[in-house]
PDB file of N, CA and C in Angstrom:
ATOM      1  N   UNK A   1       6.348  -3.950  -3.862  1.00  0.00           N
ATOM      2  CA  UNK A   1       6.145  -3.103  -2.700  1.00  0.00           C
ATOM      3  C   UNK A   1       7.218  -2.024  -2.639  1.00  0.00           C
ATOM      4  N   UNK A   2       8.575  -2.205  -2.903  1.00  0.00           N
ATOM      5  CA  UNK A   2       9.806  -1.334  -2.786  1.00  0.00           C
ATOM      6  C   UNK A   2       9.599   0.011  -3.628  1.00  0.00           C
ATOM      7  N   UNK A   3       8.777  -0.740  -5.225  1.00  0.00           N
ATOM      8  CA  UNK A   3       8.422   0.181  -6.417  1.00  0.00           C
ATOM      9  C   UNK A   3       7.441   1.385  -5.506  1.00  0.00           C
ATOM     10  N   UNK A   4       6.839   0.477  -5.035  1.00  0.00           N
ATOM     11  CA  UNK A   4       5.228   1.752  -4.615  1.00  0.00           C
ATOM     12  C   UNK A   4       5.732   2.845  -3.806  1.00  0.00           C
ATOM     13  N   UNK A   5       6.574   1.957  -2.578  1.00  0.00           N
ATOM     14  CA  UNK A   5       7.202   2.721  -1.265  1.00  0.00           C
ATOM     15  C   UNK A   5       8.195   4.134  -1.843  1.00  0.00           C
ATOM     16  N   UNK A   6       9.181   4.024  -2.873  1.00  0.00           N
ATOM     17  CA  UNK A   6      10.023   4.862  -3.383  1.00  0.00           C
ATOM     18  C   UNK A   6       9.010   5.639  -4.278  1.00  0.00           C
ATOM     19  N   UNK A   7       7.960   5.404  -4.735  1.00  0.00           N
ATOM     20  CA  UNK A   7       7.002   6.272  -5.406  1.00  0.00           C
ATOM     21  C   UNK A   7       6.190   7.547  -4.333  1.00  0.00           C
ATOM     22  N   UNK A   8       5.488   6.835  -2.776  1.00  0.00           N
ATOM     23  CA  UNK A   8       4.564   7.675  -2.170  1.00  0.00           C
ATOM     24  C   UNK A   8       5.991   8.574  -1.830  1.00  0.00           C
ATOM     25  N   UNK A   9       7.294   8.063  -1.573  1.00  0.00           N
ATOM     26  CA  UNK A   9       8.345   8.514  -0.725  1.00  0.00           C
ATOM     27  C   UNK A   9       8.481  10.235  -1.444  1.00  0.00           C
ATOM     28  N   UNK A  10       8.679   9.908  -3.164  1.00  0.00           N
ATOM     29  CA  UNK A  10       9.020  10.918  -3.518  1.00  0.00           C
ATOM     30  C   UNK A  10       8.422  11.793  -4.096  1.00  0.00           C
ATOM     31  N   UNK A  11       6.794  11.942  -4.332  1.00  0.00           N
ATOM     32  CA  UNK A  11       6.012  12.815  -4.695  1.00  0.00           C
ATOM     33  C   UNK A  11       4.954  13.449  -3.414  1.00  0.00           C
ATOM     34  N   UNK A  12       4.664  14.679  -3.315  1.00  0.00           N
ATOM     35  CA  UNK A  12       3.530  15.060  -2.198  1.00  0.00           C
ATOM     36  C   UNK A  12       2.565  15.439  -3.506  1.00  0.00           C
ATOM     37  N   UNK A  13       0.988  14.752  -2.875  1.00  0.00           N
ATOM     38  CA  UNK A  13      -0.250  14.964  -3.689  1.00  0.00           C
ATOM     39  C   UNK A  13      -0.214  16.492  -3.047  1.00  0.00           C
ATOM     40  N   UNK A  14      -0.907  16.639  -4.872  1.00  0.00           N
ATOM     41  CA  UNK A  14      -1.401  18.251  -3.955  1.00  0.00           C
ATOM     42  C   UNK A  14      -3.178  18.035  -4.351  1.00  0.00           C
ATOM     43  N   UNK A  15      -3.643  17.012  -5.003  1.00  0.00           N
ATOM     44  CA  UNK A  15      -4.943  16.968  -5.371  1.00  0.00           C
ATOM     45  C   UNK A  15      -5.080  15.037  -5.605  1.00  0.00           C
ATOM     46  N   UNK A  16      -6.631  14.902  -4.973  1.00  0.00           N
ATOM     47  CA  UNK A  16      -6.600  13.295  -5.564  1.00  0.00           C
ATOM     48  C   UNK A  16      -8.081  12.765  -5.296  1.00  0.00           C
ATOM     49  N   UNK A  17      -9.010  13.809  -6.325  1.00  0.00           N
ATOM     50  CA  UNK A  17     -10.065  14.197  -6.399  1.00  0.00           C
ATOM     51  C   UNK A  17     -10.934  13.277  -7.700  1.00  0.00           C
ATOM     52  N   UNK A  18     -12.311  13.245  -6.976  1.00  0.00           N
ATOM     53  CA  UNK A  18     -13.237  12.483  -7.808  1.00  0.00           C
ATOM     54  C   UNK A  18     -13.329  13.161  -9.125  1.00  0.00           C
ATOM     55  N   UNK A  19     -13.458  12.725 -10.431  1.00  0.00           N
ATOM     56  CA  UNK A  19     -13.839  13.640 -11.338  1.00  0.00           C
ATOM     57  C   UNK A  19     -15.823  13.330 -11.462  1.00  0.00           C
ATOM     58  N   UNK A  20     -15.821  12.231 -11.173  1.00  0.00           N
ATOM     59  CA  UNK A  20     -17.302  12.060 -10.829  1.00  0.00           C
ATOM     60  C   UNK A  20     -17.730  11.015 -10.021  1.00  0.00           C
ATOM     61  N   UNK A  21     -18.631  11.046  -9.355  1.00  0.00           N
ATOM     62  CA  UNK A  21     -19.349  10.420  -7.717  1.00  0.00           C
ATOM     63  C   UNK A  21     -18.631   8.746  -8.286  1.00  0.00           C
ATOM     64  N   UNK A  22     -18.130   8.379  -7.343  1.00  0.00           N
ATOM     65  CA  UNK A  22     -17.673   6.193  -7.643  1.00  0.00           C
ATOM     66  C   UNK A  22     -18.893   5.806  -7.587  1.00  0.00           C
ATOM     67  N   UNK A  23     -18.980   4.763  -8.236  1.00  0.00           N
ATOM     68  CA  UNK A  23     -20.420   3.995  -8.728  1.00  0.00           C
ATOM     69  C   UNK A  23     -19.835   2.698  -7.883  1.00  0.00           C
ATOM     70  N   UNK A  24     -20.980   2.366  -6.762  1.00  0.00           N
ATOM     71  CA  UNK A  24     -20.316   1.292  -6.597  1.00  0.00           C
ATOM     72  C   UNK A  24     -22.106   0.357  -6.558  1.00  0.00           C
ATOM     73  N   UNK A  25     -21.613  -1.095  -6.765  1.00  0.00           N
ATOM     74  CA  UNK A  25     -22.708  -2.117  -6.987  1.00  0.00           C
ATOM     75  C   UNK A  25     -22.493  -3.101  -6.556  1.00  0.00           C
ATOM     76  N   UNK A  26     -23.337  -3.823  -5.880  1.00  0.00           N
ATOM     77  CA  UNK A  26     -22.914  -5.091  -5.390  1.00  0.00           C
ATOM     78  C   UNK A  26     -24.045  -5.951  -6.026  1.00  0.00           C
ATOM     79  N   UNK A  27     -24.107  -7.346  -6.239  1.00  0.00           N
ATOM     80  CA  UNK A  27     -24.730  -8.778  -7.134  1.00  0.00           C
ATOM     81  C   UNK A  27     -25.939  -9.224  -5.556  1.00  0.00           C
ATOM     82  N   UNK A  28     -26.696  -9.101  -6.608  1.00  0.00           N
ATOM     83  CA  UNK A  28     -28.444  -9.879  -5.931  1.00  0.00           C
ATOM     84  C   UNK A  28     -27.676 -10.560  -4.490  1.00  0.00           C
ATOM     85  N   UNK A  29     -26.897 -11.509  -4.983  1.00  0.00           N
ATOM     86  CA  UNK A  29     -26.926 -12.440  -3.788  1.00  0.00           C
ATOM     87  C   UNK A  29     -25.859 -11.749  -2.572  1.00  0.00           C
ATOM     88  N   UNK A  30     -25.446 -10.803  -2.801  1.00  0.00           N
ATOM     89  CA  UNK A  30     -24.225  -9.766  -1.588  1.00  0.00           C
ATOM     90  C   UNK A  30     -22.414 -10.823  -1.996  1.00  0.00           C
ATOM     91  N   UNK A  31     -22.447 -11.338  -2.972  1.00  0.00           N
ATOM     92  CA  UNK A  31     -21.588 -12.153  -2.572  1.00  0.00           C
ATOM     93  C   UNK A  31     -20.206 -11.428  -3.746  1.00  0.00           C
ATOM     94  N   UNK A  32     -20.626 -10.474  -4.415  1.00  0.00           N
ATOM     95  CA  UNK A  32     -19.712  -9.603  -5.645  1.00  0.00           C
ATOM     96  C   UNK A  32     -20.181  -8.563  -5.646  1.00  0.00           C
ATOM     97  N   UNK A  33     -19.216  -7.692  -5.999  1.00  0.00           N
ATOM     98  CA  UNK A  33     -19.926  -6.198  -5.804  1.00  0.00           C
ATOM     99  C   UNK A  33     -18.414  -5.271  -7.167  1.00  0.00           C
ATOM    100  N   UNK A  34     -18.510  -4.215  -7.366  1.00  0.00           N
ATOM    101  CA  UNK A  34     -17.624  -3.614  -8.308  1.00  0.00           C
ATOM    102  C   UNK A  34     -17.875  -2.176  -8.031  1.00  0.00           C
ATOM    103  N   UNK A  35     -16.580  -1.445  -8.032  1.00  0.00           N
ATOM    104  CA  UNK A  35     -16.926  -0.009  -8.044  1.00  0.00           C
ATOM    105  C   UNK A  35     -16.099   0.548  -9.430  1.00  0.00           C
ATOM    106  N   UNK A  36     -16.394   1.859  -9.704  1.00  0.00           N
ATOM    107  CA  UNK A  36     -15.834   2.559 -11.135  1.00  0.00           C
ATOM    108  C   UNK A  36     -15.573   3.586 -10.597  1.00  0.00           C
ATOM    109  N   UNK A  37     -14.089   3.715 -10.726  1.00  0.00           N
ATOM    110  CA  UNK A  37     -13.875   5.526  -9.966  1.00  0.00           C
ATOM    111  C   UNK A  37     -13.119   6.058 -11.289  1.00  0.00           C
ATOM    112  N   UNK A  38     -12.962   7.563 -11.062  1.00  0.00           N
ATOM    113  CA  UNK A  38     -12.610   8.194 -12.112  1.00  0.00           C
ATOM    114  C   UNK A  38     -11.931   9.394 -11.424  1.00  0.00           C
ATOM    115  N   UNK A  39     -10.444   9.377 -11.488  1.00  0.00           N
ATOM    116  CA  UNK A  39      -9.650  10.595 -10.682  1.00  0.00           C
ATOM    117  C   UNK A  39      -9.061  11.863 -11.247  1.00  0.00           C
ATOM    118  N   UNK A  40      -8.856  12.937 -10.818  1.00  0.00           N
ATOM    119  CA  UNK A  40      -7.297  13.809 -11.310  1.00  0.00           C
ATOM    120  C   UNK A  40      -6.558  13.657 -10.066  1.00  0.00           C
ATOM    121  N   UNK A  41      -5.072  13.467 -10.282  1.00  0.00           N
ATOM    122  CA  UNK A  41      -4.583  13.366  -9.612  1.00  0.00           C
ATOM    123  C   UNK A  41      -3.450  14.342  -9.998  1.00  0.00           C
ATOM    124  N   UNK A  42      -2.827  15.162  -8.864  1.00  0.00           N
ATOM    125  CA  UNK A  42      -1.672  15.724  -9.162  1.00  0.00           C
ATOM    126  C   UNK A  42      -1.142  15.938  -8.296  1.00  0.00           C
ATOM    127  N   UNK A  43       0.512  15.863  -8.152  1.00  0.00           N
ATOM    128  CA  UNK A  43       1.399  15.586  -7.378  1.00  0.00           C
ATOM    129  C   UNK A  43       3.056  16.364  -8.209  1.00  0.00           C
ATOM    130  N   UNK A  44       3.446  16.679  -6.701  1.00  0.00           N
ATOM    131  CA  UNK A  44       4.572  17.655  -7.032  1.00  0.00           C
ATOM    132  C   UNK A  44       6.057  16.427  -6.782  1.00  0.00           C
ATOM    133  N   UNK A  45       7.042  16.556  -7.512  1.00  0.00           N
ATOM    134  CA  UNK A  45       8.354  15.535  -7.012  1.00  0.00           C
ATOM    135  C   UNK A  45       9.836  17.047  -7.683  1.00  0.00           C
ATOM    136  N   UNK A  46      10.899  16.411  -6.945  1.00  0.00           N
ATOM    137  CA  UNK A  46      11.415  16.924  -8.300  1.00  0.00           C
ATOM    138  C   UNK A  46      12.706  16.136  -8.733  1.00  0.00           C
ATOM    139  N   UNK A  47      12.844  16.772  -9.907  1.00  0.00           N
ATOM    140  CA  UNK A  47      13.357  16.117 -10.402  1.00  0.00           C
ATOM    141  C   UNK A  47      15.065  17.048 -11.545  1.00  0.00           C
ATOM    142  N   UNK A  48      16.566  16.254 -10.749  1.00  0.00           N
ATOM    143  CA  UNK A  48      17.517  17.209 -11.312  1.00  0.00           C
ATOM    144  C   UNK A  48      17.313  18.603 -10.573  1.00  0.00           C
ATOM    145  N   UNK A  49      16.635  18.750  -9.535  1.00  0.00           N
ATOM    146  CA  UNK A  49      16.788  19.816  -8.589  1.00  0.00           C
ATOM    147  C   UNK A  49      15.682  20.822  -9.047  1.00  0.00           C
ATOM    148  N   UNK A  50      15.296  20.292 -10.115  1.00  0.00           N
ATOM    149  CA  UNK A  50      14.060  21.420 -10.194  1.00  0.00           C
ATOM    150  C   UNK A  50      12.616  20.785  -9.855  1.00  0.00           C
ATOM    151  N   UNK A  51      11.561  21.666  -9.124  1.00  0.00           N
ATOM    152  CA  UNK A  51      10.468  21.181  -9.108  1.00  0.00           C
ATOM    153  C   UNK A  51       9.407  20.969 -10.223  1.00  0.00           C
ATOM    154  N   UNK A  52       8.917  20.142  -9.904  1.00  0.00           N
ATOM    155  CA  UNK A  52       7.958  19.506 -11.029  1.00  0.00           C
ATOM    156  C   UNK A  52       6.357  18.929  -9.973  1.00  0.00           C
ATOM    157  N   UNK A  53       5.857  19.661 -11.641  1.00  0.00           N
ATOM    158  CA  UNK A  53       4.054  18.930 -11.310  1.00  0.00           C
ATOM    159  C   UNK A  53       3.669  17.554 -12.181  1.00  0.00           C
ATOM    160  N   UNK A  54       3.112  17.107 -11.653  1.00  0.00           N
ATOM    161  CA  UNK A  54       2.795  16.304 -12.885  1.00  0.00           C
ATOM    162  C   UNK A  54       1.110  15.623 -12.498  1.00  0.00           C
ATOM    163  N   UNK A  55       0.267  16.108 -13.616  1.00  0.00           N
ATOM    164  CA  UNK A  55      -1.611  15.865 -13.563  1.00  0.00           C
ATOM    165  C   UNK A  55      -1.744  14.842 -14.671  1.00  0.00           C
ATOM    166  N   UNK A  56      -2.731  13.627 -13.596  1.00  0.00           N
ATOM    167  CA  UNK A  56      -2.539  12.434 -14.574  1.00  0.00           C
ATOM    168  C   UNK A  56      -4.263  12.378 -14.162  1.00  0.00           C
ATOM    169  N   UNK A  57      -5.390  12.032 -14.956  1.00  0.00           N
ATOM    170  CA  UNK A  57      -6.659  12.054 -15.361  1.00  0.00           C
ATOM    171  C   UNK A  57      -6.555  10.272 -15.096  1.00  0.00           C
ATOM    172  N   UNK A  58      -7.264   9.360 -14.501  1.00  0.00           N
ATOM    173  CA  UNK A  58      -7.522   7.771 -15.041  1.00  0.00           C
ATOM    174  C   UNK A  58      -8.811   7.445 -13.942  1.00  0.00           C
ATOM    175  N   UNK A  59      -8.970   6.294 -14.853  1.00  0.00           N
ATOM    176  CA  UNK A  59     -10.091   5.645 -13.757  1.00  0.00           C
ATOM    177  C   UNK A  59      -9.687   3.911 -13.957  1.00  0.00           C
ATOM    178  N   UNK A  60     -10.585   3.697 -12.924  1.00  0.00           N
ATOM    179  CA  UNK A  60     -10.625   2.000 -12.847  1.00  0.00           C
ATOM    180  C   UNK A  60     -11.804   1.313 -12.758  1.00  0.00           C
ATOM    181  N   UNK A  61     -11.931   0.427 -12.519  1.00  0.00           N
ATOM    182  CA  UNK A  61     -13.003  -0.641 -12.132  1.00  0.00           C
ATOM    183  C   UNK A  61     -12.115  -1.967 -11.544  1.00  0.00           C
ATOM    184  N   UNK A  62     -12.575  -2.091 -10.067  1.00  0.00           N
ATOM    185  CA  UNK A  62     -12.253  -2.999  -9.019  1.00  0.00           C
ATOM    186  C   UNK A  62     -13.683  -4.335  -8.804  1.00  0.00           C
ATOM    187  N   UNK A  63     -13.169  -5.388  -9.275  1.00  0.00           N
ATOM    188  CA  UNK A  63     -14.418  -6.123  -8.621  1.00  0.00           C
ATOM    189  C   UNK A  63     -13.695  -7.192  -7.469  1.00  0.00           C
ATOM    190  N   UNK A  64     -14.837  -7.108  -6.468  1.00  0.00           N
ATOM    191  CA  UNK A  64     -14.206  -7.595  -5.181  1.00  0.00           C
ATOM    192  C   UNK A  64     -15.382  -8.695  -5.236  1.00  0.00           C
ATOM    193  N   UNK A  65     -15.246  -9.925  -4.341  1.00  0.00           N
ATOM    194  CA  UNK A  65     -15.921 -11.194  -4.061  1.00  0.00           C
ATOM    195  C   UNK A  65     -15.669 -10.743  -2.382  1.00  0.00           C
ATOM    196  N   UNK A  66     -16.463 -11.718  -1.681  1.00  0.00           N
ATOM    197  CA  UNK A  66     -16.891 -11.742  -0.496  1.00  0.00           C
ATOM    198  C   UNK A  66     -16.439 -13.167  -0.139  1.00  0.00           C
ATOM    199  N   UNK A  67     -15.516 -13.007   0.784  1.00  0.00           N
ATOM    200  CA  UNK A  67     -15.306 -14.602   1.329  1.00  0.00           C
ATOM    201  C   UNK A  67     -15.637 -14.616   2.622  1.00  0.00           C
ATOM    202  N   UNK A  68     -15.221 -15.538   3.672  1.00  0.00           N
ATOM    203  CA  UNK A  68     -16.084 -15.760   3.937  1.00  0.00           C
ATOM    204  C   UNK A  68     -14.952 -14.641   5.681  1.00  0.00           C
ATOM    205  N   UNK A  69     -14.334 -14.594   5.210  1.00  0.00           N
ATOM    206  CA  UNK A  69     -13.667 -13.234   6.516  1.00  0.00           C
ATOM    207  C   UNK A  69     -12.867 -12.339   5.820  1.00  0.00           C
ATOM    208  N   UNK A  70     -14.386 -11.891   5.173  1.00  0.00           N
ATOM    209  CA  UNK A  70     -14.299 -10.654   4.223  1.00  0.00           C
ATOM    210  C   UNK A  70     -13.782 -10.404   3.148  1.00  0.00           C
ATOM    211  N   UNK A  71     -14.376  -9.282   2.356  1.00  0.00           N
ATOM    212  CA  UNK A  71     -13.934  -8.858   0.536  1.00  0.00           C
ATOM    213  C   UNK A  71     -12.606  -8.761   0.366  1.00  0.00           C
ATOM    214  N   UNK A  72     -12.436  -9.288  -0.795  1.00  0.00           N
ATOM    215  CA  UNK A  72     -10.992  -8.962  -1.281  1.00  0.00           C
ATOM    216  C   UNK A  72     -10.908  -8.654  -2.925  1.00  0.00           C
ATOM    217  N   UNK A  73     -10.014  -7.771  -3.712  1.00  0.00           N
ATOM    218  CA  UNK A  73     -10.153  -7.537  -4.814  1.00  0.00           C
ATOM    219  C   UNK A  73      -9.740  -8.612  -5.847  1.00  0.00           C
ATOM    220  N   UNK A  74     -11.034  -8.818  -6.451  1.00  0.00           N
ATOM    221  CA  UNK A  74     -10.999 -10.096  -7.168  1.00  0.00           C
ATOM    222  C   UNK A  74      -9.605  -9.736  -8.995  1.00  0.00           C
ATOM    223  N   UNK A  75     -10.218  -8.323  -9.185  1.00  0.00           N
ATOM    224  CA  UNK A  75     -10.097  -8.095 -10.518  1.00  0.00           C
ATOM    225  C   UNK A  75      -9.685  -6.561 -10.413  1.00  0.00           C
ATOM    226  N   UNK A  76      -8.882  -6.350 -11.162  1.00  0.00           N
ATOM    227  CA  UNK A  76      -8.790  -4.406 -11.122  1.00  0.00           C
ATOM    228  C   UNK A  76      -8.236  -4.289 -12.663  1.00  0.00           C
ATOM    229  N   UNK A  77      -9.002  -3.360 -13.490  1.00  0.00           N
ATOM    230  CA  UNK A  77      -8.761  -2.695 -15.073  1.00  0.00           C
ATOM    231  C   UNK A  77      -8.414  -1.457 -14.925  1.00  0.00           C
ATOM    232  N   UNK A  78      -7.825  -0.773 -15.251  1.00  0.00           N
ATOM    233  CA  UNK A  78      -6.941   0.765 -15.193  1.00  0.00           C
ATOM    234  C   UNK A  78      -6.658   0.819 -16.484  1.00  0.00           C
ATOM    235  N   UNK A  79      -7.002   2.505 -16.569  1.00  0.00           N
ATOM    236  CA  UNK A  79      -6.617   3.226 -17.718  1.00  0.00           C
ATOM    237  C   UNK A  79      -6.205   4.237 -17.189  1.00  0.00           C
ATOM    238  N   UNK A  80      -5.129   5.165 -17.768  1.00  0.00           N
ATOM    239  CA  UNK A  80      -5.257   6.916 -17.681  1.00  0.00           C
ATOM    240  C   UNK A  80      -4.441   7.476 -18.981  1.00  0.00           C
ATOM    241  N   UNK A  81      -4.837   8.437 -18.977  1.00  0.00           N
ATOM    242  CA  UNK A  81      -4.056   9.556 -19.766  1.00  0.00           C
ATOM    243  C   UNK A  81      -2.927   9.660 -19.441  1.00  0.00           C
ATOM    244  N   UNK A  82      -2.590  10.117 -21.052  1.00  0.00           N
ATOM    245  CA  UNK A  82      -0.639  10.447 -20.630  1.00  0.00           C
ATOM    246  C   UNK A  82      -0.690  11.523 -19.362  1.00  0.00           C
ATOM    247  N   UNK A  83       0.692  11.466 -18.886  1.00  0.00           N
ATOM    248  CA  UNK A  83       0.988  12.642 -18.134  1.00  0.00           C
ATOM    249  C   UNK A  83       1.774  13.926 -18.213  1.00  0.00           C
ATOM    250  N   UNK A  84       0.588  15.002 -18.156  1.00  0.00           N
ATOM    251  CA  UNK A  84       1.562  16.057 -18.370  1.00  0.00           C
ATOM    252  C   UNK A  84       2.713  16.831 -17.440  1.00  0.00           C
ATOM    253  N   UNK A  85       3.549  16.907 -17.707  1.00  0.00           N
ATOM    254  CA  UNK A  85       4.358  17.563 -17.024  1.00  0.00           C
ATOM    255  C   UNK A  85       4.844  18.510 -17.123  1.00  0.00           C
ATOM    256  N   UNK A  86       5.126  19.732 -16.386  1.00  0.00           N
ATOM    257  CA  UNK A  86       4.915  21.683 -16.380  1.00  0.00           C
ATOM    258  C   UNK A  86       6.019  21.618 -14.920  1.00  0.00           C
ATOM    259  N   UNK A  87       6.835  22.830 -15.871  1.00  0.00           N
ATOM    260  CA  UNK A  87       7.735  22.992 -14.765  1.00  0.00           C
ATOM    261  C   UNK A  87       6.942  24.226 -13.968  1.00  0.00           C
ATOM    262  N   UNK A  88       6.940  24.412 -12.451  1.00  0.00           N
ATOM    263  CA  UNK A  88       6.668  25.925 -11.830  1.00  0.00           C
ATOM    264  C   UNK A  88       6.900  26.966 -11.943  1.00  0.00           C
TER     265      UNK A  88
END
């Protein structure tokens, strides 16, 4: 949690956009369901006093189960592309 918190702390998104519509599906019986998203994301930090961009391309697939006071994420697979980084 400390990792994530010092991460949102020190970058502002400037983009965190679909690259195509999330597919999401849920199982005959309502009881599993999975979505597939696919992002660009880019976000400004800086870094040594100079500003920096940095555009990272990834997607995932989340499968969630249904209990019984509500979904929770059963499973999550992530990939992305390296990240490029461009000074302003």
């Amino acid at each position: 949690i400390q990792r994530f918190h010092r991460y949102f702390e020190s970058v502002n998104f400037e983009k965190w956009d679909d690259v195509k519509a999330p597919v999401i599906r849920f199982s005959e019986d309502g009881k599993m369901a999975y979505t597939i998203v696919e992002k660009e994301v880019v976000v400004n930090y800086e870094k040594d006093g100079e500003s920096m961009e940095s555009t990272t391309n990834f997607a995932w697939v989340a499968i969630y189960k249904k209990y019984e006071d509500g979904w929770e994420i059963d499973c999550v697979a992530s990939t992305n592309q390296p990240t490029i980084i461009e000074e302003k």
